[in-house]
PDB file of N, CA and C in Angstrom:
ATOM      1  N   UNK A   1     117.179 116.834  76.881  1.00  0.00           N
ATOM      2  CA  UNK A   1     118.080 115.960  77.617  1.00  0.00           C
ATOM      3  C   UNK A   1     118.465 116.544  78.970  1.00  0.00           C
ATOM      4  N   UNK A   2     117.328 117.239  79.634  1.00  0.00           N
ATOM      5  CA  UNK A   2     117.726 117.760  81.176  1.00  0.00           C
ATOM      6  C   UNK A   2     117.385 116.655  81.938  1.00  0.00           C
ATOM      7  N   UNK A   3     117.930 116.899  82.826  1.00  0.00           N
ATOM      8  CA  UNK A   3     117.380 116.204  84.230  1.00  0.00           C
ATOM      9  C   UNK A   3     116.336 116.981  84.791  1.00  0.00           C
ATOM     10  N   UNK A   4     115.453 116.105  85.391  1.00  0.00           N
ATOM     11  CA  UNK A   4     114.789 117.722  86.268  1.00  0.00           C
ATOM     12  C   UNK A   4     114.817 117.445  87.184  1.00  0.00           C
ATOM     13  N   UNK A   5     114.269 118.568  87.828  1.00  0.00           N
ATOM     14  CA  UNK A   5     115.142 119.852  88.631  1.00  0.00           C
ATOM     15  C   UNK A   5     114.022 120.065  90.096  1.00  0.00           C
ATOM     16  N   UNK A   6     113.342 118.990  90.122  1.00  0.00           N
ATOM     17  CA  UNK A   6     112.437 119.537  91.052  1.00  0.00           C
ATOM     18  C   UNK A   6     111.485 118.030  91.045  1.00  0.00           C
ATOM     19  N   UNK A   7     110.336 118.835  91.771  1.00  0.00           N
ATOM     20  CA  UNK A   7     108.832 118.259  92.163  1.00  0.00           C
ATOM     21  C   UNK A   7     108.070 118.995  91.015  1.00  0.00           C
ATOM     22  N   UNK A   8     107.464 118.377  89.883  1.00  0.00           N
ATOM     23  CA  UNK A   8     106.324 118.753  88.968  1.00  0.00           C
ATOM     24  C   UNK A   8     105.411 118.930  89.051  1.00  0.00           C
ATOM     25  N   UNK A   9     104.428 119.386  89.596  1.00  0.00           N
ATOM     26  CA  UNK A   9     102.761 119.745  89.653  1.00  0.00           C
ATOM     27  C   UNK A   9     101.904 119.708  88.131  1.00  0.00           C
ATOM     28  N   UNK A  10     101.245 119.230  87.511  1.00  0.00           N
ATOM     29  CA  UNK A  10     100.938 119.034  86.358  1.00  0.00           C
ATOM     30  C   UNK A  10      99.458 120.409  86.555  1.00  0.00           C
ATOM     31  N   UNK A  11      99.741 121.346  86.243  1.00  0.00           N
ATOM     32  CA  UNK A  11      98.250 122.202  86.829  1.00  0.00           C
ATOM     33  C   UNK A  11      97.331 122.441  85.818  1.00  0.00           C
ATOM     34  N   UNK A  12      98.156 121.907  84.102  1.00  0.00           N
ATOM     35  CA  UNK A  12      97.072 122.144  82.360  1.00  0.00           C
ATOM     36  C   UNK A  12      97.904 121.313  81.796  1.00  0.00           C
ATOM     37  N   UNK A  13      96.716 120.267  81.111  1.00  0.00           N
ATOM     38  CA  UNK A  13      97.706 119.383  80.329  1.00  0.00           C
ATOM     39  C   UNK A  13      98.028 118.355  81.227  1.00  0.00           C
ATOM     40  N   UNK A  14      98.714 117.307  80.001  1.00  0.00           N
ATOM     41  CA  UNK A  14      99.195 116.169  80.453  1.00  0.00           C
ATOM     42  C   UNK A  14     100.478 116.015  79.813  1.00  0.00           C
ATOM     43  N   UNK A  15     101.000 114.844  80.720  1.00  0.00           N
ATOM     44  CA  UNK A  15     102.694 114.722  80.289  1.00  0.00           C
ATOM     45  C   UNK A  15     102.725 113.304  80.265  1.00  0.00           C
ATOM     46  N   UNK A  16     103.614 112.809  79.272  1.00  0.00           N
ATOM     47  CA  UNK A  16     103.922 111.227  79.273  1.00  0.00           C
ATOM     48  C   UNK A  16     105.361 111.692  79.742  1.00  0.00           C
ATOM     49  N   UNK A  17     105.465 110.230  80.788  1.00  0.00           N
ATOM     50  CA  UNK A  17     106.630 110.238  81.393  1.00  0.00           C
ATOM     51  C   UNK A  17     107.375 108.661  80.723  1.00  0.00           C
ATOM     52  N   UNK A  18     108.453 108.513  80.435  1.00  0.00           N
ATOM     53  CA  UNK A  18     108.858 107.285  79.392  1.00  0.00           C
ATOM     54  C   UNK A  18     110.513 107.180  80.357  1.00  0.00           C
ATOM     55  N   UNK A  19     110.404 105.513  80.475  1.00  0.00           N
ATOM     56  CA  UNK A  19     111.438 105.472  81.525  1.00  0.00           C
ATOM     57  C   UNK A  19     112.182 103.585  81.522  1.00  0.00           C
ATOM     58  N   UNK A  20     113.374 103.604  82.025  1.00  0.00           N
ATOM     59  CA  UNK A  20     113.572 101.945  81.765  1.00  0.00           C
ATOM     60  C   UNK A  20     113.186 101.732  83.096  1.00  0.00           C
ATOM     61  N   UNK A  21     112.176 100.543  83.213  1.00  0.00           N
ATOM     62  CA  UNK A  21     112.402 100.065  84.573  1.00  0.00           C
ATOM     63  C   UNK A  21     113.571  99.608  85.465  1.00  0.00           C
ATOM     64  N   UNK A  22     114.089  98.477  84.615  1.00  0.00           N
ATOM     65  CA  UNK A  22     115.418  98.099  84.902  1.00  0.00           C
ATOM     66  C   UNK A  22     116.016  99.381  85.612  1.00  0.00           C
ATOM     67  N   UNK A  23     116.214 100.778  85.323  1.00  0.00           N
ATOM     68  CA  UNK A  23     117.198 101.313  86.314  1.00  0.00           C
ATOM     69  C   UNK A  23     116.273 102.299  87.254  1.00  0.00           C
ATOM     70  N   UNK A  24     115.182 101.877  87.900  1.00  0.00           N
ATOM     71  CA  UNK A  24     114.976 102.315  89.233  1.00  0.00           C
ATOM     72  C   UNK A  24     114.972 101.258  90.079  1.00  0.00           C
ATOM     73  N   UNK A  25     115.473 102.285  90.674  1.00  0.00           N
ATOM     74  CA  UNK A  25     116.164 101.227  92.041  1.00  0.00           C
ATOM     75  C   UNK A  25     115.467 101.252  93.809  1.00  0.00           C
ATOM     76  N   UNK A  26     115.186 102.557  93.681  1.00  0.00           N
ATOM     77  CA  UNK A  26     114.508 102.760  94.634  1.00  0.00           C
ATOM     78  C   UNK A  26     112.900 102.886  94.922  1.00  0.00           C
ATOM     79  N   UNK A  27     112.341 102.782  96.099  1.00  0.00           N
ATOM     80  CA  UNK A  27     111.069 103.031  96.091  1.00  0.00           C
ATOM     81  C   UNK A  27     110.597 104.322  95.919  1.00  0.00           C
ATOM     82  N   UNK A  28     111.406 105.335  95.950  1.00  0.00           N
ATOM     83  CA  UNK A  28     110.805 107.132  96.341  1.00  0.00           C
ATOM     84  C   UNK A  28     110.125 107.382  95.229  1.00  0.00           C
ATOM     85  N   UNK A  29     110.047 106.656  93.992  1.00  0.00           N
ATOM     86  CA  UNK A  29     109.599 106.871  92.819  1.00  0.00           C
ATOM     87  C   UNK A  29     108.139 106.371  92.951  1.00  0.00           C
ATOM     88  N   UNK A  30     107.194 106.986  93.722  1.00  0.00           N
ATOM     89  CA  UNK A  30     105.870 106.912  93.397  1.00  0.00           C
ATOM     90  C   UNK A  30     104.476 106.794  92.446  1.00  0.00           C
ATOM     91  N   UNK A  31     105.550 108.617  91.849  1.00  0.00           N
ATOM     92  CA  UNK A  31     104.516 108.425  90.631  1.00  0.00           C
ATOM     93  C   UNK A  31     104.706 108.487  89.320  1.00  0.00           C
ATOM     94  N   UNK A  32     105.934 106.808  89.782  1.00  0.00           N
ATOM     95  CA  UNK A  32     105.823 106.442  88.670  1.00  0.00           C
ATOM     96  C   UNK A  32     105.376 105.175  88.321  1.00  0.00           C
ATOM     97  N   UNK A  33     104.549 104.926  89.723  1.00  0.00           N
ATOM     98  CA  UNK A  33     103.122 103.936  89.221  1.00  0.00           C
ATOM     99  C   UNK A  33     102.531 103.883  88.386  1.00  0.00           C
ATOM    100  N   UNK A  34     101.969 102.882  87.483  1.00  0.00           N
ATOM    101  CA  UNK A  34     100.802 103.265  86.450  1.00  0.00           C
ATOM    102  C   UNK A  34      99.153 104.213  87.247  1.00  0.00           C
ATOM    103  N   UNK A  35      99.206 104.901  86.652  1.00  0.00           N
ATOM    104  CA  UNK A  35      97.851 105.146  86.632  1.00  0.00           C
ATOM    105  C   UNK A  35      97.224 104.961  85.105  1.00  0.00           C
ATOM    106  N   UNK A  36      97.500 105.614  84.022  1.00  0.00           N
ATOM    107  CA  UNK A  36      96.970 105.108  82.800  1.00  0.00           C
ATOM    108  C   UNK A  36      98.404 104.423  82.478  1.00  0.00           C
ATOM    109  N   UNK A  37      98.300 103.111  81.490  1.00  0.00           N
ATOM    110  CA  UNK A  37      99.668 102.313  81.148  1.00  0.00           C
ATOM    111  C   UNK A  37      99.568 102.706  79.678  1.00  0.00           C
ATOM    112  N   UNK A  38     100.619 103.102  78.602  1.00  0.00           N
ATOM    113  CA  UNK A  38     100.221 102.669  77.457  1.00  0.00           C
ATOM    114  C   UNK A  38     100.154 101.749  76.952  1.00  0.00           C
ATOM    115  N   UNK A  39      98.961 101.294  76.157  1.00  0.00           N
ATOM    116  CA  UNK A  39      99.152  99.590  75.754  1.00  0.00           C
ATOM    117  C   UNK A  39     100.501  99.308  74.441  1.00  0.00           C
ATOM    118  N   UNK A  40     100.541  99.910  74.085  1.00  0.00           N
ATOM    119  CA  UNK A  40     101.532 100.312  72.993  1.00  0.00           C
ATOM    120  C   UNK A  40     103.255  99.767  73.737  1.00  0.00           C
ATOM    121  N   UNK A  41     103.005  99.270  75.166  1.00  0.00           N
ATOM    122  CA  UNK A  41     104.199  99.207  75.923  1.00  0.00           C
ATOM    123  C   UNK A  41     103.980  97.953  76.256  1.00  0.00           C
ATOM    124  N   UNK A  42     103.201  96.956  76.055  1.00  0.00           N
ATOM    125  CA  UNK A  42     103.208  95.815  76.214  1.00  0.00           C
ATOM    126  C   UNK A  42     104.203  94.665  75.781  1.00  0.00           C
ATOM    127  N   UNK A  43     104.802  94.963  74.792  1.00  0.00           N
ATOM    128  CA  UNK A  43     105.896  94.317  74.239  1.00  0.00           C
ATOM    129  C   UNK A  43     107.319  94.582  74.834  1.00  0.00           C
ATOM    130  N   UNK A  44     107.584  95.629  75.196  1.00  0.00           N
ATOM    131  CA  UNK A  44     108.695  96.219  75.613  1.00  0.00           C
ATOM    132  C   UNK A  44     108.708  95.646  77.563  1.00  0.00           C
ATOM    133  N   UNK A  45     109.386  94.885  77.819  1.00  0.00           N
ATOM    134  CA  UNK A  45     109.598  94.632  78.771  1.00  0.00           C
ATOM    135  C   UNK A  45     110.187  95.630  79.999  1.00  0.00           C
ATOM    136  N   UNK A  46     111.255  96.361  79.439  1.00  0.00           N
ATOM    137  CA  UNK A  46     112.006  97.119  80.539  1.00  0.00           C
ATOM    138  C   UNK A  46     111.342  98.510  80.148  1.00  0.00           C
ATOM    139  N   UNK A  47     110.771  99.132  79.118  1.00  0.00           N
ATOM    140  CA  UNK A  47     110.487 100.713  79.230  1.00  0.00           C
ATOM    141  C   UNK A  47     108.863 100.814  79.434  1.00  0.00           C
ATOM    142  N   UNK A  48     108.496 102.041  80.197  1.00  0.00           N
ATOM    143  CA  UNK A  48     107.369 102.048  80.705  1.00  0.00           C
ATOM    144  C   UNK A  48     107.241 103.674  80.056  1.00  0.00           C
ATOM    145  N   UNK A  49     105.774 103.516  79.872  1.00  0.00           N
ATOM    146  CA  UNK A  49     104.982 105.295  79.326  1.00  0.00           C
ATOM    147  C   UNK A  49     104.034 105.112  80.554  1.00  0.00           C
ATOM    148  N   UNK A  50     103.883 106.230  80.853  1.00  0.00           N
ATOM    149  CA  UNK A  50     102.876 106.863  81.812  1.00  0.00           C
ATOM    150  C   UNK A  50     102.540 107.961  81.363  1.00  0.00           C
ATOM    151  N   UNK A  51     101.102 108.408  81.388  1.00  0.00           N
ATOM    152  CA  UNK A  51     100.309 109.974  81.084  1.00  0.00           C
ATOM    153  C   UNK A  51      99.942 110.808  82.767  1.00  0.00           C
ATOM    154  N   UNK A  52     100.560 111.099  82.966  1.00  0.00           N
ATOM    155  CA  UNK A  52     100.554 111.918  83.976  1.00  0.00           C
ATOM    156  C   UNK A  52      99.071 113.372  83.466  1.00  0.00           C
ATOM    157  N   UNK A  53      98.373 112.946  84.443  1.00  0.00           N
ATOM    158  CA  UNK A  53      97.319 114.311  84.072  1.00  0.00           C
ATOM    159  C   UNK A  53      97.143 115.735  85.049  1.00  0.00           C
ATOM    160  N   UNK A  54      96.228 116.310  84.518  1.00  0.00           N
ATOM    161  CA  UNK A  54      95.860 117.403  85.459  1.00  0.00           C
ATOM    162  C   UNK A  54      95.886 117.579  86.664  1.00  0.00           C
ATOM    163  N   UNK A  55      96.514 117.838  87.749  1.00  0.00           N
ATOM    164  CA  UNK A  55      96.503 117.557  89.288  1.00  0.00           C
ATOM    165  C   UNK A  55      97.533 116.692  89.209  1.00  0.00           C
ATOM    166  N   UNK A  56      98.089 115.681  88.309  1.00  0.00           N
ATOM    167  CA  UNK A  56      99.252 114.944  88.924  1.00  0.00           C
ATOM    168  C   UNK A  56     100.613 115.472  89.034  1.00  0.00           C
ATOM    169  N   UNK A  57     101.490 114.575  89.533  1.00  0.00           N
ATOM    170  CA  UNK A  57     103.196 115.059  89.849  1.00  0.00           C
ATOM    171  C   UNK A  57     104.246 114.201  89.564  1.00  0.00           C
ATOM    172  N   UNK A  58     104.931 114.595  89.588  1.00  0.00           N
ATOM    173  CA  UNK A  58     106.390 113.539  89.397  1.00  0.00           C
ATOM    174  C   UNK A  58     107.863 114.399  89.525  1.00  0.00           C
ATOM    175  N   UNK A  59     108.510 113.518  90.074  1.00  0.00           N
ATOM    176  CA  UNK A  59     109.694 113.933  90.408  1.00  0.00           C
ATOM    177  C   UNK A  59     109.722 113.942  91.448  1.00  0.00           C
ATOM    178  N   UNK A  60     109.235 113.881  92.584  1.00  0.00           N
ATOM    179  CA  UNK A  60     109.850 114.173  93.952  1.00  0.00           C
ATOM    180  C   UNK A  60     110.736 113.203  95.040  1.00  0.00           C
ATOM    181  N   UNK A  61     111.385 112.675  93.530  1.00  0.00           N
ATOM    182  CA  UNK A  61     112.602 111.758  94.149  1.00  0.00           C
ATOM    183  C   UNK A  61     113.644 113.092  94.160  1.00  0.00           C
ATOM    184  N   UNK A  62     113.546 113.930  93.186  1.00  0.00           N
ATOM    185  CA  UNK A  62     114.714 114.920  93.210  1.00  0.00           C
ATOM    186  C   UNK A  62     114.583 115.593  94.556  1.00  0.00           C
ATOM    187  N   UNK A  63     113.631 115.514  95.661  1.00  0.00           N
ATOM    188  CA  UNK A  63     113.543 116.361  96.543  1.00  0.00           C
ATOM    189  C   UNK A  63     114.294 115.400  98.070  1.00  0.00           C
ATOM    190  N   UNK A  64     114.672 114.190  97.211  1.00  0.00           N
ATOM    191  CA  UNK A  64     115.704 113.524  98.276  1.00  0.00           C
ATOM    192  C   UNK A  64     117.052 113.604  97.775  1.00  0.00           C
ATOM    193  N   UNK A  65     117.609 114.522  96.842  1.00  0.00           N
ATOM    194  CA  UNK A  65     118.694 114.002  95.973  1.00  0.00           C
ATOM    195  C   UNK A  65     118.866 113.039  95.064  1.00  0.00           C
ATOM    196  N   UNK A  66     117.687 112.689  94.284  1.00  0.00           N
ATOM    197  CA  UNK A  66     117.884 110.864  93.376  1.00  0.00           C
ATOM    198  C   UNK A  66     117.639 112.284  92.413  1.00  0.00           C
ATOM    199  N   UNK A  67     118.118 111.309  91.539  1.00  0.00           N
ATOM    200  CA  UNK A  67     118.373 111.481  89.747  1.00  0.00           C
ATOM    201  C   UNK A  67     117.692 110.071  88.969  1.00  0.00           C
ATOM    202  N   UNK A  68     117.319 109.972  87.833  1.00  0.00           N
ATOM    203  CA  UNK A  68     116.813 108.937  87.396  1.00  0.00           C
ATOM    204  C   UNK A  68     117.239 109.579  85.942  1.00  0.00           C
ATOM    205  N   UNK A  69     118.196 108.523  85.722  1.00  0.00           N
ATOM    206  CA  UNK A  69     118.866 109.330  84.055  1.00  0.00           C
ATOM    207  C   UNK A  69     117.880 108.492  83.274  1.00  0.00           C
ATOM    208  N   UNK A  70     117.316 107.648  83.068  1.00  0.00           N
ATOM    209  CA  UNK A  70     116.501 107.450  82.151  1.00  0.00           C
ATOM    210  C   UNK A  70     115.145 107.864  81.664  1.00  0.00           C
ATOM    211  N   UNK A  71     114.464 108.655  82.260  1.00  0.00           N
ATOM    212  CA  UNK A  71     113.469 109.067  82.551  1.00  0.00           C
ATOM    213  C   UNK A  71     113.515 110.515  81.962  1.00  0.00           C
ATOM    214  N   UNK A  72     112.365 110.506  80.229  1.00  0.00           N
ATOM    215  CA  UNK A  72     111.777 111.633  79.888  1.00  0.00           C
ATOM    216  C   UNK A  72     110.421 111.744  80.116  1.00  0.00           C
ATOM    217  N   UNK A  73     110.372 113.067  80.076  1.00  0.00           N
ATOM    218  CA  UNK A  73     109.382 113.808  80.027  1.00  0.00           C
ATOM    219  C   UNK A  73     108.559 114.838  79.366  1.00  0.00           C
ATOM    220  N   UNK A  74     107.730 114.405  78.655  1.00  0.00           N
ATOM    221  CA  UNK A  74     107.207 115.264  77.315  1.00  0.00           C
ATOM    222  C   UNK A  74     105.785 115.672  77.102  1.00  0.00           C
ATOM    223  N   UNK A  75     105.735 116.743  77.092  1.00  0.00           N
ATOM    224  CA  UNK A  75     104.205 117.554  76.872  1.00  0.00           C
ATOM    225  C   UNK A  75     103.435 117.271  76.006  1.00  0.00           C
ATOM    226  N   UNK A  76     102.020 116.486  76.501  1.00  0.00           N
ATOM    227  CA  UNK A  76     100.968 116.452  75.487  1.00  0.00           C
ATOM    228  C   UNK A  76     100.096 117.611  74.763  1.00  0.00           C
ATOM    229  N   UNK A  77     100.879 118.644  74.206  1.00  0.00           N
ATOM    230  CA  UNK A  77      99.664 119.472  74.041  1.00  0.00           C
ATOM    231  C   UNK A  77     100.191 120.783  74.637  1.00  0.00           C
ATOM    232  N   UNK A  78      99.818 121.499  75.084  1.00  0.00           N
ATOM    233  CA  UNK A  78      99.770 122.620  76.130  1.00  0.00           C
ATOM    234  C   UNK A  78      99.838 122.387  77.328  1.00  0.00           C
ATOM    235  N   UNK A  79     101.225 122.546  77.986  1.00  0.00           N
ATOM    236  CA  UNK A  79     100.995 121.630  79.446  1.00  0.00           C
ATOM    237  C   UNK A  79     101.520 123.329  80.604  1.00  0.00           C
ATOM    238  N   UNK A  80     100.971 123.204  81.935  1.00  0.00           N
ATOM    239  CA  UNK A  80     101.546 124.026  82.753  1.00  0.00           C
ATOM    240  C   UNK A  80     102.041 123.419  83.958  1.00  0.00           C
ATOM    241  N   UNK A  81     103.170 123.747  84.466  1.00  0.00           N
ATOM    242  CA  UNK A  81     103.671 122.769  85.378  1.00  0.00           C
ATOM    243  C   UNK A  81     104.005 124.110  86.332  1.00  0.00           C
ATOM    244  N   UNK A  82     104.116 123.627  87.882  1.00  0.00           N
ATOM    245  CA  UNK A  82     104.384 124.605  89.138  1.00  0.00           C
ATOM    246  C   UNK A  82     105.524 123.499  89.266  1.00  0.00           C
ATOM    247  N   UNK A  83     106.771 123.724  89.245  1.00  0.00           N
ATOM    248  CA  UNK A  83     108.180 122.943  90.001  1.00  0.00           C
ATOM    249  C   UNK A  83     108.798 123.913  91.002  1.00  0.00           C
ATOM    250  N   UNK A  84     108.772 123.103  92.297  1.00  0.00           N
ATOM    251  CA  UNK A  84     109.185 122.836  93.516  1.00  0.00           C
ATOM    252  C   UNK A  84     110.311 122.449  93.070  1.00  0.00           C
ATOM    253  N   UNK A  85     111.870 122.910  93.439  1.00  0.00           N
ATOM    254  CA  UNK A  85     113.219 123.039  92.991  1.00  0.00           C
ATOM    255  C   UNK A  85     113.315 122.175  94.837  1.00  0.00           C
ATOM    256  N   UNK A  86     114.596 121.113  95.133  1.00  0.00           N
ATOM    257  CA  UNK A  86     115.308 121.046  95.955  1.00  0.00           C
ATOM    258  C   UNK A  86     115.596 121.675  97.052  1.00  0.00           C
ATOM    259  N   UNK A  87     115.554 122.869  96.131  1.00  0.00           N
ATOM    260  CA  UNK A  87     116.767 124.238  97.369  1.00  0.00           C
ATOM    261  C   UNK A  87     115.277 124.853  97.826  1.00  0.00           C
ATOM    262  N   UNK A  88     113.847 125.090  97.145  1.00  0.00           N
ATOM    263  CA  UNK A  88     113.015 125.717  97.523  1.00  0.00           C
ATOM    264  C   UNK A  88     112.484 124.954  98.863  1.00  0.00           C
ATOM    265  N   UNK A  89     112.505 123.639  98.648  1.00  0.00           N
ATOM    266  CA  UNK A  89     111.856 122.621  99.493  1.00  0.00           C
ATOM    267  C   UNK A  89     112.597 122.827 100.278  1.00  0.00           C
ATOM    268  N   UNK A  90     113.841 122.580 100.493  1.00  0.00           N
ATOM    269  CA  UNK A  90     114.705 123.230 101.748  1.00  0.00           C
ATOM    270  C   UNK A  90     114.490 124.017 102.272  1.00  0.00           C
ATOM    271  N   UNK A  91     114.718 125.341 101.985  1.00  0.00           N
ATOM    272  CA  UNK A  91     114.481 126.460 102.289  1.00  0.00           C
ATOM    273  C   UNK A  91     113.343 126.347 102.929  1.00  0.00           C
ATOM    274  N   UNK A  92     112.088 125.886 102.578  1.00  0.00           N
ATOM    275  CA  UNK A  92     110.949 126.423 102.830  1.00  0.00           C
ATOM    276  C   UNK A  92     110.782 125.346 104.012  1.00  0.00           C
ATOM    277  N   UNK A  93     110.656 123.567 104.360  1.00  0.00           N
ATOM    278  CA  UNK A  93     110.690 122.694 105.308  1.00  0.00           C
ATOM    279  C   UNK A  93     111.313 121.972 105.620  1.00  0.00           C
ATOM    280  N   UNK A  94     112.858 122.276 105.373  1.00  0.00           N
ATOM    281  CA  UNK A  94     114.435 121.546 106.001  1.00  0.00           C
ATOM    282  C   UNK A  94     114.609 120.505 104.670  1.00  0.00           C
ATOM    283  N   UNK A  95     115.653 120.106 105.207  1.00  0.00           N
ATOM    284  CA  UNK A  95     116.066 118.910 104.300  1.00  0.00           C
ATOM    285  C   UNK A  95     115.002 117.745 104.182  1.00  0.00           C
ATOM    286  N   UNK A  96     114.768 116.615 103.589  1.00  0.00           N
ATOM    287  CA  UNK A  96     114.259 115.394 104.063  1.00  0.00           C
ATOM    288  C   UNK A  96     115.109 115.031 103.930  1.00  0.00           C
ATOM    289  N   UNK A  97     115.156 113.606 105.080  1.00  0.00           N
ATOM    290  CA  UNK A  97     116.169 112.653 105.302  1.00  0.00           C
ATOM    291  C   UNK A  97     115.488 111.281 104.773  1.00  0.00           C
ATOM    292  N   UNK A  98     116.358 110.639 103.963  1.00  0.00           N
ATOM    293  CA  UNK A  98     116.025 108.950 103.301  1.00  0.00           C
ATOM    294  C   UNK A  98     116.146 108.309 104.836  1.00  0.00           C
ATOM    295  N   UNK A  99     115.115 107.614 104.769  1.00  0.00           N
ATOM    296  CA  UNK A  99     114.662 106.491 105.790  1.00  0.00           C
ATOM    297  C   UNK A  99     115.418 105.099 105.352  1.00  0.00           C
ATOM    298  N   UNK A 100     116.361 104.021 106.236  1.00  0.00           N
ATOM    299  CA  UNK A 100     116.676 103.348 105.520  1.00  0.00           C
ATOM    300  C   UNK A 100     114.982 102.313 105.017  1.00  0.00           C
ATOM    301  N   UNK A 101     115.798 101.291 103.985  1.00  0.00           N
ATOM    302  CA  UNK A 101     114.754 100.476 103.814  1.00  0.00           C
ATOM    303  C   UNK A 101     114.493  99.480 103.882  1.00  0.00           C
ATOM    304  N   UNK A 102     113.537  98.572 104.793  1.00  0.00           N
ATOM    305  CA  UNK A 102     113.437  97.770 105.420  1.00  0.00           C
ATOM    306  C   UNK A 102     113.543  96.350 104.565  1.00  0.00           C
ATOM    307  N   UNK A 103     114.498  95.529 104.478  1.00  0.00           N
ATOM    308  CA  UNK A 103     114.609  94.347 103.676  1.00  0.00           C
ATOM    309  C   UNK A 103     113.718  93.238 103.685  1.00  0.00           C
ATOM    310  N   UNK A 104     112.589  93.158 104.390  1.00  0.00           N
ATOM    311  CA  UNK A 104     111.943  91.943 104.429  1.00  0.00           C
ATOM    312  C   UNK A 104     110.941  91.303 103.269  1.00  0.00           C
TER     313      UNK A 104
END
């Protein structure tokens, strides 16, 4: 029941990421596009599974300050992850600043 804490790098292994749609709100949430969908989620209207694989990422809404309380994250197997923390991303290429977003 953490939040996390960063930008995820998926570098062994895969991760299902399980989340309500209903509470994202913003666009910064990239990847949490489908790339594989589970079909097993077809019935369920508001919650979404995603398998995040080898080379993929998630989280780097935390690297604008967003939180997404609904949103777990759970290891298929043997997973290795490189997380990029907030304060590292700072530290290392300033803050990012949220762009507003264009209503049209």
């Amino acid at each position: 029941n953490e939040h996390l804490s960063g930008l995820y790098i998926i570098q062994k292994g895969q991760v299902k990421l399980s989340y309500d749609t209903d509470l994202i709100k913003t666009p910064s949430e990239n990847s949490l596009q489908p790339e594989t969908l589970d079909r097993s989620d077809k019935y369920q209207r508001s919650s979404r599974h995603l398998i995040k694989k080898e080379g993929g990422y998630f989280g780097e809404w935390t690297l604008l300050g967003e939180n997404i309380e609904s949103l777990s994250a759970t290891a298929i197997g043997d997973v290795i992850c490189e997380v990029i923390t907030k304060e590292k991303f700072d530290s290392a290429v300033g803050p990012l600043v949220k762009l507003p977003q264009d209503d049209n």
